[in-house]
C-alpha atoms as a PDB file:
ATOM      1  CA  UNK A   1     -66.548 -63.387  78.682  1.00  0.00           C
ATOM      2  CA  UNK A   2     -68.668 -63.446  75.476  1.00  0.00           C
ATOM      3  CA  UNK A   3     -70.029 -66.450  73.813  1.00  0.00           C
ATOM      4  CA  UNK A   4     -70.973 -68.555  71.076  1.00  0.00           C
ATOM      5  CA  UNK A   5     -74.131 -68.664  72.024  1.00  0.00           C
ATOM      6  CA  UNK A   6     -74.846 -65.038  72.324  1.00  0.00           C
ATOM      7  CA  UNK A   7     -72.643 -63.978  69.210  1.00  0.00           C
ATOM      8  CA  UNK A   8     -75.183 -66.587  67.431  1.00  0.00           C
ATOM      9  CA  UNK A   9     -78.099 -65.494  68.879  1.00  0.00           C
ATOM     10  CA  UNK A  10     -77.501 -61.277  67.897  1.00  0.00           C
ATOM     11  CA  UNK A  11     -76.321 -63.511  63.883  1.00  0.00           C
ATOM     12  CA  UNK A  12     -80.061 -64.993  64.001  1.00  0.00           C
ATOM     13  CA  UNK A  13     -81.791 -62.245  65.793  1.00  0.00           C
ATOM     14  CA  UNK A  14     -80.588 -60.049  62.885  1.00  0.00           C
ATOM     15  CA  UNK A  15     -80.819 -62.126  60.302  1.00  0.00           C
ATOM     16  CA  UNK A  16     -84.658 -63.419  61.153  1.00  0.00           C
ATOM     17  CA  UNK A  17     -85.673 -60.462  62.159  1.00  0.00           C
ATOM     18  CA  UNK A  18     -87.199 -60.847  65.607  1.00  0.00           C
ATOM     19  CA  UNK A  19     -86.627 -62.660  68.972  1.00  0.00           C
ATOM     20  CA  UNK A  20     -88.407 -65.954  68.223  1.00  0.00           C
ATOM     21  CA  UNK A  21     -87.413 -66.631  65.404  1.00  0.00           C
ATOM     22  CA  UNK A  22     -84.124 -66.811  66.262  1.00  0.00           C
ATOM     23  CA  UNK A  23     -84.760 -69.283  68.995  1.00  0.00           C
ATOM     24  CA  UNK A  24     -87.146 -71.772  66.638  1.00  0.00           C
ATOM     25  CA  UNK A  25     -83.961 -71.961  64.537  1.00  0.00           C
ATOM     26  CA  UNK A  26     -80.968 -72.386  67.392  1.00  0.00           C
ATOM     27  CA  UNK A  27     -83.159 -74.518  69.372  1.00  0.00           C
ATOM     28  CA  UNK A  28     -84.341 -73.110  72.459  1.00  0.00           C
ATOM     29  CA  UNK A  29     -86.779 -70.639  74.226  1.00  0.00           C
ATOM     30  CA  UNK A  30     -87.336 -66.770  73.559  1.00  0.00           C
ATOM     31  CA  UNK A  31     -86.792 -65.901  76.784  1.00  0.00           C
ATOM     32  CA  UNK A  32     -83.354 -67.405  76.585  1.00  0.00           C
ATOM     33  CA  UNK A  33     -82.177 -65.419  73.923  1.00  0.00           C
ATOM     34  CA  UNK A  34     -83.210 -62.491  75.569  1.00  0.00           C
ATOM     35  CA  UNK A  35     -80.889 -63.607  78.392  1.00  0.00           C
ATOM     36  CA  UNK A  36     -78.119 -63.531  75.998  1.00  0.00           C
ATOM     37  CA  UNK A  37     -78.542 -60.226  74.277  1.00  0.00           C
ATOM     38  CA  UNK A  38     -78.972 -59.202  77.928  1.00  0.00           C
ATOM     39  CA  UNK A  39     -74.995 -60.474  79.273  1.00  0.00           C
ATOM     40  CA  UNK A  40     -73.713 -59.706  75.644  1.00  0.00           C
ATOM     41  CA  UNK A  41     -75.384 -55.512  76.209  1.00  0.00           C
ATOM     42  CA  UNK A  42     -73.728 -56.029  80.401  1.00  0.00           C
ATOM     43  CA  UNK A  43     -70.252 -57.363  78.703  1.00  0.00           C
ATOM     44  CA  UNK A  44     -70.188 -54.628  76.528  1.00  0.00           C
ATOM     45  CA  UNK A  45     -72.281 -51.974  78.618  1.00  0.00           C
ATOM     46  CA  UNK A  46     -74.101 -50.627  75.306  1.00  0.00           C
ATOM     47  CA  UNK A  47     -77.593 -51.437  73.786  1.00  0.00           C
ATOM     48  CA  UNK A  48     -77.328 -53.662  70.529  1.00  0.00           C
ATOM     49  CA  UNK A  49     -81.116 -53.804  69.525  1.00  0.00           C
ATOM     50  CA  UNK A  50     -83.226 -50.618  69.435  1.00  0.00           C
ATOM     51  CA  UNK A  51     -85.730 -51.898  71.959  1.00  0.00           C
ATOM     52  CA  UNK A  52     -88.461 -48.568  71.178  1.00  0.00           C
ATOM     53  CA  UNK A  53     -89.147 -50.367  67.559  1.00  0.00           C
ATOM     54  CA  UNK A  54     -91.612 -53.039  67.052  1.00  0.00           C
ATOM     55  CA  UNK A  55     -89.215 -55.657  65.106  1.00  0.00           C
ATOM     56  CA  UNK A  56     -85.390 -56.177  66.297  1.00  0.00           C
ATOM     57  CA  UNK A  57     -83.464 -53.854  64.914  1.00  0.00           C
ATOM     58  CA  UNK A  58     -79.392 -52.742  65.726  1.00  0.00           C
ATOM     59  CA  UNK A  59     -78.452 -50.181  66.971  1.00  0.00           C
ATOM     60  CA  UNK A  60     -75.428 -48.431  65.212  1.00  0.00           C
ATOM     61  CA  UNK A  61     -72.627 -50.388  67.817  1.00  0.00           C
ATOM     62  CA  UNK A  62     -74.997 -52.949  67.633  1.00  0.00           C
ATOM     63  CA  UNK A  63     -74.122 -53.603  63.644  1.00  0.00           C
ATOM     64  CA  UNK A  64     -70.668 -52.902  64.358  1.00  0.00           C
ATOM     65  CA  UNK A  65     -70.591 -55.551  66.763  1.00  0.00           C
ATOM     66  CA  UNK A  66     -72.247 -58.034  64.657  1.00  0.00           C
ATOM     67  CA  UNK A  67     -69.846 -57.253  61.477  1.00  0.00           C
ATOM     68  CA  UNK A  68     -67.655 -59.218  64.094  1.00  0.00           C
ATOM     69  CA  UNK A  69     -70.255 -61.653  65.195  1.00  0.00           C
ATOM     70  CA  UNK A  70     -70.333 -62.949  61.874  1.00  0.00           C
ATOM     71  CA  UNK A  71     -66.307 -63.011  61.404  1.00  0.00           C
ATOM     72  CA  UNK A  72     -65.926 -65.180  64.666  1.00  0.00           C
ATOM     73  CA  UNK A  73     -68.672 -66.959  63.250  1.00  0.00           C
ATOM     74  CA  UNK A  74     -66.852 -67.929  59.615  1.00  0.00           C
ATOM     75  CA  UNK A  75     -63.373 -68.532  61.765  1.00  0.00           C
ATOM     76  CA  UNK A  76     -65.408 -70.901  64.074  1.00  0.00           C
ATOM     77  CA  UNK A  77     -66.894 -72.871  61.179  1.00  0.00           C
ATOM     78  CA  UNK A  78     -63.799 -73.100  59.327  1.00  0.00           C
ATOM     79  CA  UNK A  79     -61.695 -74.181  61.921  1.00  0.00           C
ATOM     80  CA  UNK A  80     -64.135 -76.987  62.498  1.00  0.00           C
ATOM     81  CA  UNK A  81     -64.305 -77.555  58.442  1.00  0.00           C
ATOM     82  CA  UNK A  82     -60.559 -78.338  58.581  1.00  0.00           C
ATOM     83  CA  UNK A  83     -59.952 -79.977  61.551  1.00  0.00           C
ATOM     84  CA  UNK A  84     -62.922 -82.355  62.292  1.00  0.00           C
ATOM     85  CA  UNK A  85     -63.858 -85.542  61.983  1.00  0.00           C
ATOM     86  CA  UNK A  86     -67.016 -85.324  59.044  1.00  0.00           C
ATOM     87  CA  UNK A  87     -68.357 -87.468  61.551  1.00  0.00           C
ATOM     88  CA  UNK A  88     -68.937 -85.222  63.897  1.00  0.00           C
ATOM     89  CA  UNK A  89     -68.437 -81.961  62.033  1.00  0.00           C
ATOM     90  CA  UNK A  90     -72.033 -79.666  62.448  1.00  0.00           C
ATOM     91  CA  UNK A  91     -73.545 -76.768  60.315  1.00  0.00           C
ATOM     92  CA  UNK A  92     -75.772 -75.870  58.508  1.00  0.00           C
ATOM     93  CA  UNK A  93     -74.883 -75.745  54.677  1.00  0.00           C
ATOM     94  CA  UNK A  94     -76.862 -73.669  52.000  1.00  0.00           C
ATOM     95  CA  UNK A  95     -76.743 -75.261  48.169  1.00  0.00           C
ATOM     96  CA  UNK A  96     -78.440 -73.649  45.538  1.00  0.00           C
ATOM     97  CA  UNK A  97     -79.138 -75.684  42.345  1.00  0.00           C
ATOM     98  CA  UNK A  98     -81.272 -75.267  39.075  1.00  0.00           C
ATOM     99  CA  UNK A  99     -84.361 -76.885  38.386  1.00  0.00           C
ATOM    100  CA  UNK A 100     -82.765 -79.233  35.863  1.00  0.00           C
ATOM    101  CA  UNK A 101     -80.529 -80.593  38.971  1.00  0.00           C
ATOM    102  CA  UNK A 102     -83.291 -80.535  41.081  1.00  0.00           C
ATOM    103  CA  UNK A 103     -85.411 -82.948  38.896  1.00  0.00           C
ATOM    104  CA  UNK A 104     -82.326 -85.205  38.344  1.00  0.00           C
ATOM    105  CA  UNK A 105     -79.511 -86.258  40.348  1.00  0.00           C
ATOM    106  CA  UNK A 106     -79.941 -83.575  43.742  1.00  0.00           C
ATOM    107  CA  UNK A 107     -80.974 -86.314  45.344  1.00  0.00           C
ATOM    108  CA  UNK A 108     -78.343 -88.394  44.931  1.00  0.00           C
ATOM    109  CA  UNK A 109     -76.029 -85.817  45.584  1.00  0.00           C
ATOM    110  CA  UNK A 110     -78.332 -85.177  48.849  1.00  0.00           C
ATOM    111  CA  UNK A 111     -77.025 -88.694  50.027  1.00  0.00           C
ATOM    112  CA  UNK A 112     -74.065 -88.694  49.106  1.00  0.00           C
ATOM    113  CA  UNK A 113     -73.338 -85.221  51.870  1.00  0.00           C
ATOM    114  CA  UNK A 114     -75.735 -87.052  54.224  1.00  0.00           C
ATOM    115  CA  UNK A 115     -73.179 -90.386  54.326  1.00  0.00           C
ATOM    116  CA  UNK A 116     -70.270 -88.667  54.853  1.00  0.00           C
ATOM    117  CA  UNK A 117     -70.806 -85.588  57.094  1.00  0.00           C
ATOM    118  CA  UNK A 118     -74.217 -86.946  58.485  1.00  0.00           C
ATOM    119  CA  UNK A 119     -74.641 -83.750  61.324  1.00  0.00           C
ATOM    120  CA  UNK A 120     -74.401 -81.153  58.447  1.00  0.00           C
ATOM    121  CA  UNK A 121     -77.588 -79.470  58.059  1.00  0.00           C
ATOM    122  CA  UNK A 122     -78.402 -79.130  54.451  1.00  0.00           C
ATOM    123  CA  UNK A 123     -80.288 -76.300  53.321  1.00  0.00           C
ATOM    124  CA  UNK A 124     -81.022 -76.603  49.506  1.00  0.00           C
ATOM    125  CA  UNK A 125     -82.701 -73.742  46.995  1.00  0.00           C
ATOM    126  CA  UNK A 126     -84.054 -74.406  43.643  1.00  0.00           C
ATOM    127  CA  UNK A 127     -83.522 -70.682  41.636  1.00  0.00           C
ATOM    128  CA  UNK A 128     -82.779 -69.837  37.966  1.00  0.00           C
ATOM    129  CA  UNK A 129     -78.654 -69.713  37.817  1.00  0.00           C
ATOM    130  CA  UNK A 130     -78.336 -65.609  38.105  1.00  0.00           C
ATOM    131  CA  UNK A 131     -80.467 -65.477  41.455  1.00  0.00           C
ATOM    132  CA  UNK A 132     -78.257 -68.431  43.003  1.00  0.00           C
ATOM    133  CA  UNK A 133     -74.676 -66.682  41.667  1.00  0.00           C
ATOM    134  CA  UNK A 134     -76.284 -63.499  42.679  1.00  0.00           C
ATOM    135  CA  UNK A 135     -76.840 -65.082  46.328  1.00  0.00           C
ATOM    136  CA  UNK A 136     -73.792 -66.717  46.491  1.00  0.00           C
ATOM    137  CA  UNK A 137     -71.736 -63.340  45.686  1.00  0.00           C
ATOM    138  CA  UNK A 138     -73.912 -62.058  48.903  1.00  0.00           C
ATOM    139  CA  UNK A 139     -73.069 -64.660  51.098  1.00  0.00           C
ATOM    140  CA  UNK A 140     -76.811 -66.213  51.163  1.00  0.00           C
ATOM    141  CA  UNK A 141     -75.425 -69.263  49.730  1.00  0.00           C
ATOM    142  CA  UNK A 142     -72.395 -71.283  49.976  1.00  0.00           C
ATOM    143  CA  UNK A 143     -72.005 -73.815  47.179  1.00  0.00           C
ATOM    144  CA  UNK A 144     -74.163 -73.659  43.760  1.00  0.00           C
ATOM    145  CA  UNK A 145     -74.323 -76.026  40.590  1.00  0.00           C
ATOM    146  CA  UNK A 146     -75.143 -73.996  37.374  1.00  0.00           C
ATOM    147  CA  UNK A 147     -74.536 -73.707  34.282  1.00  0.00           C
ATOM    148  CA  UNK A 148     -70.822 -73.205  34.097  1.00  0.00           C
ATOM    149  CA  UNK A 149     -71.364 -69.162  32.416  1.00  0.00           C
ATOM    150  CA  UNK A 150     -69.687 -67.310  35.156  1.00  0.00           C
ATOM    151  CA  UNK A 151     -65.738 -65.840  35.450  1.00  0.00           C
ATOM    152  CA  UNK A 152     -64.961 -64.809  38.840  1.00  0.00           C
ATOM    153  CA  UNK A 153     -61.639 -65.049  40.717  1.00  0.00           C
ATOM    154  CA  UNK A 154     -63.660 -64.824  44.144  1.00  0.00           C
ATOM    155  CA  UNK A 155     -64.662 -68.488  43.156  1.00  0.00           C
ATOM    156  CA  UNK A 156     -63.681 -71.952  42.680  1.00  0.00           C
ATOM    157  CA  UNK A 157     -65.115 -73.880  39.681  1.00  0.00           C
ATOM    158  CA  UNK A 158     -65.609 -77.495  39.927  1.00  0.00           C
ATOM    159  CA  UNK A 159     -66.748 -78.855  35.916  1.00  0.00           C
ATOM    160  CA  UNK A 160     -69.119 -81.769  36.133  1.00  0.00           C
ATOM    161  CA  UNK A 161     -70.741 -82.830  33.199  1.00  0.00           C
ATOM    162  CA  UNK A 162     -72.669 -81.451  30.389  1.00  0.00           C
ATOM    163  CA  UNK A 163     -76.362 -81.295  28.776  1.00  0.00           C
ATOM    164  CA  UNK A 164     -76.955 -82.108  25.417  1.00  0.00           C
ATOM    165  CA  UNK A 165     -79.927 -80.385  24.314  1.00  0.00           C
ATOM    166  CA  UNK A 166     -82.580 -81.004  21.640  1.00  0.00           C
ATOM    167  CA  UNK A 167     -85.607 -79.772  19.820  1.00  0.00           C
ATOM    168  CA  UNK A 168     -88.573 -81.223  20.879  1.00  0.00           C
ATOM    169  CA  UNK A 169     -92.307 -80.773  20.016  1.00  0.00           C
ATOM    170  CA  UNK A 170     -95.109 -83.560  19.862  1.00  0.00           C
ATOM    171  CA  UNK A 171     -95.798 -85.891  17.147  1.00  0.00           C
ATOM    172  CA  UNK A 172     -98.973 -83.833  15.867  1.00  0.00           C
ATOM    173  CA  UNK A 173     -97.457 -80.503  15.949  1.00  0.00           C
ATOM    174  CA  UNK A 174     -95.557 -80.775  12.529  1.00  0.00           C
ATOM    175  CA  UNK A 175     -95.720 -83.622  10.544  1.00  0.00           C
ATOM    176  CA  UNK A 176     -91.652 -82.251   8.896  1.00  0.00           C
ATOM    177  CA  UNK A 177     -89.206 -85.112   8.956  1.00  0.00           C
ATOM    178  CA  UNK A 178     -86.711 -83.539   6.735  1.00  0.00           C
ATOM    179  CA  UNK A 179     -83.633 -81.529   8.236  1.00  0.00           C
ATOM    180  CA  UNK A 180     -84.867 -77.984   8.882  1.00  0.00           C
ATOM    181  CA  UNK A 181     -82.287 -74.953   9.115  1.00  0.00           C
ATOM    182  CA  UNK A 182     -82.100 -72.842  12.224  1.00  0.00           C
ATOM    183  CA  UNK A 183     -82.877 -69.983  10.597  1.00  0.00           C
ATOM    184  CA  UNK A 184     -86.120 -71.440   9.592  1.00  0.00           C
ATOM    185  CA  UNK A 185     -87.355 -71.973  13.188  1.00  0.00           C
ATOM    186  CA  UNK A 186     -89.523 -69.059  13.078  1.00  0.00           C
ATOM    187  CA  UNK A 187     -92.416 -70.849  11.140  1.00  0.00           C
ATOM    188  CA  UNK A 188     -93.224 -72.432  14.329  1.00  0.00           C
ATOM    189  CA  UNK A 189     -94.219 -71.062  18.019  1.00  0.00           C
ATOM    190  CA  UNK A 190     -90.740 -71.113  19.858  1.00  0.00           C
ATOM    191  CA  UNK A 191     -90.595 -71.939  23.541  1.00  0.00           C
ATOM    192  CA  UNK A 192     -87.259 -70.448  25.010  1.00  0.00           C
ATOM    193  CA  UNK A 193     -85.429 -70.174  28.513  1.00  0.00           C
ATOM    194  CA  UNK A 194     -84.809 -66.955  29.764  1.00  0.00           C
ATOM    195  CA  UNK A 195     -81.538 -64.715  29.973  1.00  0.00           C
ATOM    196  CA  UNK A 196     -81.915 -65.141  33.579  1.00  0.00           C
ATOM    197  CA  UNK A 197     -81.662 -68.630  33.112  1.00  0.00           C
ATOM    198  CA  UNK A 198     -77.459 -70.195  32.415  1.00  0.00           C
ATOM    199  CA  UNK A 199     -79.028 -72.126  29.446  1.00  0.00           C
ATOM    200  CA  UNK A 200     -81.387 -69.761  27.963  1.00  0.00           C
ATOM    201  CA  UNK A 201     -78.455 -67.160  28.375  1.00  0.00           C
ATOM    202  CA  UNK A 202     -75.392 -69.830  26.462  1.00  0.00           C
ATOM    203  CA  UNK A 203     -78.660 -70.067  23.872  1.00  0.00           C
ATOM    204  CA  UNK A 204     -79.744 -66.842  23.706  1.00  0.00           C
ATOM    205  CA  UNK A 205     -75.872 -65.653  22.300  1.00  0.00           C
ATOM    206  CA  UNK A 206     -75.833 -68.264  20.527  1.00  0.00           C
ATOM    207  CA  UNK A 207     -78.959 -67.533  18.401  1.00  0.00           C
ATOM    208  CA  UNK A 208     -77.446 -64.017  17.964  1.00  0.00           C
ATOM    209  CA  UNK A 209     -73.925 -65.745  16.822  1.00  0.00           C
ATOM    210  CA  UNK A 210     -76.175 -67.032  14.188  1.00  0.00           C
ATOM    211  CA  UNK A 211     -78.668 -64.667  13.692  1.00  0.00           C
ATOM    212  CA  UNK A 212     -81.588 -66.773  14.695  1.00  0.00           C
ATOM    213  CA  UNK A 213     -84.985 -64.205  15.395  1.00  0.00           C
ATOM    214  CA  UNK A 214     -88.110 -66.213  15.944  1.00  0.00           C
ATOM    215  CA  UNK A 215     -90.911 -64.313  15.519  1.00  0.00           C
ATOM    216  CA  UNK A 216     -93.740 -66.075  17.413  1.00  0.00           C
ATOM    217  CA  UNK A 217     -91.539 -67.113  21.032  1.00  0.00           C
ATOM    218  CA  UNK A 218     -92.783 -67.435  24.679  1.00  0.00           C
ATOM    219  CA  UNK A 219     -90.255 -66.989  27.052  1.00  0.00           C
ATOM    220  CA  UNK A 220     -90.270 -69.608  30.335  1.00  0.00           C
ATOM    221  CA  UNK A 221     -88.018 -69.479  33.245  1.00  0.00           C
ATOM    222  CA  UNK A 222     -89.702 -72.912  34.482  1.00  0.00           C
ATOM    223  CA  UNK A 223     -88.633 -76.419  33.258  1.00  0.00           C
ATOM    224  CA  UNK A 224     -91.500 -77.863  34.014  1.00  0.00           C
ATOM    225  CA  UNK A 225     -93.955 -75.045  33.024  1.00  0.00           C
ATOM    226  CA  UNK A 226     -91.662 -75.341  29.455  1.00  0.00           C
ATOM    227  CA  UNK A 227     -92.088 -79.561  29.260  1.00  0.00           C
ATOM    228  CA  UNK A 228     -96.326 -78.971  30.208  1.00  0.00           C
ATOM    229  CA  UNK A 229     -96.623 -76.203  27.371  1.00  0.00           C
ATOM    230  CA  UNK A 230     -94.270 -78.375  25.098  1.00  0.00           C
ATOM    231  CA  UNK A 231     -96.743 -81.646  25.870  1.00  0.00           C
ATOM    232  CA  UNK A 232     -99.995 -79.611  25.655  1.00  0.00           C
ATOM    233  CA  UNK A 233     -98.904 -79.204  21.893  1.00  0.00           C
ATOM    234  CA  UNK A 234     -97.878 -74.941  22.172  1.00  0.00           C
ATOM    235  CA  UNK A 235     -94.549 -75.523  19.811  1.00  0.00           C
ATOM    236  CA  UNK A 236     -91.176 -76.758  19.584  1.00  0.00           C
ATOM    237  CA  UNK A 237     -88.966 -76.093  22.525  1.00  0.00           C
ATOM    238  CA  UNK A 238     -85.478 -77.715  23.561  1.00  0.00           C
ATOM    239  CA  UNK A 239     -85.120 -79.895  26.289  1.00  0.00           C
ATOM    240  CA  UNK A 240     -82.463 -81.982  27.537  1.00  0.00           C
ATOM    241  CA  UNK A 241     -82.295 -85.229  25.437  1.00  0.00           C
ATOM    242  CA  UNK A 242     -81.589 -87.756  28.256  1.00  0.00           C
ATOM    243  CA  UNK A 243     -83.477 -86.710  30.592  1.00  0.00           C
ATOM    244  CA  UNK A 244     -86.565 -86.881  28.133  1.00  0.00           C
ATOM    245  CA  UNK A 245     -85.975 -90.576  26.854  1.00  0.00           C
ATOM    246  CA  UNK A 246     -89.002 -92.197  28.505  1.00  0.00           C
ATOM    247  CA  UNK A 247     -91.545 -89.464  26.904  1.00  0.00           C
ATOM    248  CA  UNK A 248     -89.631 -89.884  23.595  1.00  0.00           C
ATOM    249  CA  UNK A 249     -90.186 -93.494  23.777  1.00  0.00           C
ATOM    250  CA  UNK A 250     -93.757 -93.204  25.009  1.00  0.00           C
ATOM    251  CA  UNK A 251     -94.538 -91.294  21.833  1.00  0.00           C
ATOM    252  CA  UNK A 252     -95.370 -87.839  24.173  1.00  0.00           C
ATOM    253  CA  UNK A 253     -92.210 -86.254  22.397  1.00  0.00           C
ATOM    254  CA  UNK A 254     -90.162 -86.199  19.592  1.00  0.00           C
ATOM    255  CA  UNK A 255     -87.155 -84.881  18.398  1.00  0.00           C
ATOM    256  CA  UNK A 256     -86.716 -82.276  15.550  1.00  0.00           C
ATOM    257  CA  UNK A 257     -83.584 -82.331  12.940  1.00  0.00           C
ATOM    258  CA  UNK A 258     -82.478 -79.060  13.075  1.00  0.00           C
ATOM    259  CA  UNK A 259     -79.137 -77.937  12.249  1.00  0.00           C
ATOM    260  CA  UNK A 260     -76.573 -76.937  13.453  1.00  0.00           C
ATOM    261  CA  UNK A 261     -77.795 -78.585  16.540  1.00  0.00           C
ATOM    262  CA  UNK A 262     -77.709 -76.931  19.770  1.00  0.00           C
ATOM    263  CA  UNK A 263     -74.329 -76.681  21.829  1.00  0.00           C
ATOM    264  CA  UNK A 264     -74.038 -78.536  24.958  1.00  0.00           C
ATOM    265  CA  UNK A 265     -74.698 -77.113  28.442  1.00  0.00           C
ATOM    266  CA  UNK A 266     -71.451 -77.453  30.838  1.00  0.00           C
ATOM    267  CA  UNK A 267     -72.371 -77.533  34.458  1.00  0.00           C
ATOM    268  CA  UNK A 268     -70.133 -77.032  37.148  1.00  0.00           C
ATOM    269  CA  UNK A 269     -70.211 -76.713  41.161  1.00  0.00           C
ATOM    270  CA  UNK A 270     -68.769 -73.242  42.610  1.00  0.00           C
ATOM    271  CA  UNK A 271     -67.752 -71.843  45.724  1.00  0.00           C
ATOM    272  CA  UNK A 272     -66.384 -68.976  47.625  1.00  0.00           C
ATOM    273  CA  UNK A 273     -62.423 -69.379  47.135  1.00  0.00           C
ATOM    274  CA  UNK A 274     -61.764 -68.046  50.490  1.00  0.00           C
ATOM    275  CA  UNK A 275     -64.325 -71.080  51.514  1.00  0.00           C
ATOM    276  CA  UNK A 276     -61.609 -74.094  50.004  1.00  0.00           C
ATOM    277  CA  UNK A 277     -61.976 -76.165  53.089  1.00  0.00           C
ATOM    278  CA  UNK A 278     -62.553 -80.281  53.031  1.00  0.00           C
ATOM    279  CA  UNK A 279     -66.453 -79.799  53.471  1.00  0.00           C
ATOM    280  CA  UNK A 280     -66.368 -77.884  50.214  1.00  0.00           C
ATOM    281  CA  UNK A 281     -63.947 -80.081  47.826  1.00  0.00           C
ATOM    282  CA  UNK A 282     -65.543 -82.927  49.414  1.00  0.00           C
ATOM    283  CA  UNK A 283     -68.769 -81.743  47.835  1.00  0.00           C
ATOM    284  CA  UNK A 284     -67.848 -80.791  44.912  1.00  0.00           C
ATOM    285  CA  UNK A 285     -66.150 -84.412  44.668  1.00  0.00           C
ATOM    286  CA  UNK A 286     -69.772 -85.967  45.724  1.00  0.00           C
ATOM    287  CA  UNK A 287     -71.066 -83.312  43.305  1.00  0.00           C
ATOM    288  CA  UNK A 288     -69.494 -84.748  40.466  1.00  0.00           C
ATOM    289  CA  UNK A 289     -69.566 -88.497  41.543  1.00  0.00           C
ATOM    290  CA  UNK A 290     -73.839 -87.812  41.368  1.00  0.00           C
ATOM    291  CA  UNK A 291     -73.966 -85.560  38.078  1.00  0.00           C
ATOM    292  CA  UNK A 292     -76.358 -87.269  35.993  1.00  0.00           C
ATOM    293  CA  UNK A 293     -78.830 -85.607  34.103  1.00  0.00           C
ATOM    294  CA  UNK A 294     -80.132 -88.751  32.418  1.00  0.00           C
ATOM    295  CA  UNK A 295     -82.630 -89.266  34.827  1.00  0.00           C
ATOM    296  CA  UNK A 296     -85.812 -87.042  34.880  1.00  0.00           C
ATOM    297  CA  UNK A 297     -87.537 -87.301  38.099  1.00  0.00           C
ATOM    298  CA  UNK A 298     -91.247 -86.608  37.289  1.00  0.00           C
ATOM    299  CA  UNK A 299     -91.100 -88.777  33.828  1.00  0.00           C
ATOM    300  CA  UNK A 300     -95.057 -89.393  34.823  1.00  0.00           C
ATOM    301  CA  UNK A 301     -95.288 -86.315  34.072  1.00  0.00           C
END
């Protein structure tokens, strides 16, 4: 009879790449992989990995075999989503966030998961929004928080809360205090997110909506890369307003008065639909018990 065991060792094997990998991650010694590749090829009588090529690769029944590996797999962990104790339940569980998460409430969230299902093993990413819906639609991810841009019926939306942005510069990069229109943004040196990024995207249509063109911007797919240029005195730039209260009051920042001000930033948590087990709503409830993007992590910045 086949097993766990092997089924996850040929998951690992291919997924890794090579024989010891796949034992640093499940635990245990090269040589006992090999042993169950070895019963899994006698239970089957075929070859699964081309053994005349220098890394591990399948051979053609091989990757049929493992298109079912990784079906027993998903049935496995789903029966023990629904059915165990949190306690007790154990997996690994891949959530992707943005930066802005990252440097705010992840890890409160992070605690949160750890309390309540305290043998899940969390494996988090920080990537720009369209890389982690990109590697959630792949299956390299199982729960994200982004900006809430995205219509798909293969997932579940969870809305948590929203960003209200602002334009920022330093004290001695314009001495304006009056209100200054949008469209007259392009007298100064623009920092901007990304289309890659959910809020340089929202902002990025929006600026078209009102025909917004500045002429002198530098595009920045980093938070903290676009708060350092912001702070070395490059331009204007908008940042989320809570979250940059301290260096506001500490005179590193201040805000400009430009109108009409920026709309707000929804985020929300999302998730395979065919995934709507209690380990997932149970995040997405911690998820939205922890949104809070009033607090910036690295205000010593």
């Amino acid at each position: 009879m086949i097993t766990f065991k092997q089924i996850e060792a040929l998951f690992w094997i291919s997924e890794l790449g090579n024989f010891a990998a796949a034992a640093e991650k499940l635990h245990t010694t090269q040589s006992a992989i090999s042993k169950r590749i070895n019963e899994l090829e006698t239970t089957f009588g075929m070859s699964v990995f081309d053994r005349s090529r220098r890394n591990a690769r399948l051979t053609e029944k091989g990757s049929e075999l493992l298109l079912m590996a990784k079906d027993l797999i998903e049935m496995r962990d789903e029966m023990l989503e629904r059915m165990a104790n949190p306690q007790v339940l154990h997996k690994r569980f891949r959530i992707g966030v943005t930066e802005l998460t990252a440097l705010t409430w992840l890890p409160k969230l992070v605690k949160l998961i750890e309390e309540n299902y305290p043998r899940l093993i969390l494996e988090p990413q920080v990537e720009l929004s369209s890389v982690l819906f990109d590697k959630m639609s792949d299956d390299s991810l199982d729960f994200i928080i982004v900006p809430d841009i995205h219509e798909d019926a293969r997932f579940k939306v969870q809305p948590l809360g929203s960003v209200e942005n602002a334009w920022m510069c330093t004290p001695d990069y314009t001495d304006i205090q009056a209100p200054i229109a949008l469209q007259d943004i392009a007298q100064f040196n623009v920092l901007m997110q990304g289309a890659r990024s959910g809020t340089g995207l929202i902002y990025d249509r929006w600026f078209s909506q009102n025909k917004v063109q500045a002429s002198q911007a530098l595009i920045s797919s980093n938070l903290v890369a676009q708060l350092g240029l912001t702070l070395s005195g490059f331009g204007i730039t908008y940042l989320p307003l809570k979250a940059m209260n301290s260096l506001i009051e500490q005179g590193q920042l201040r805000t400009l008065d430009i109108h009409p001000k920026l709309p707000q930033v929804r985020y929300a948590a999302i998730y395979r639909a065919d995934r709507d087990s209690r380990l997932y709503t149970d995040v997405a409830d911690y998820a939205k018990q922890a949104c809070d993007f009033s607090r910036f992590l690295l205000n010593g910045f």
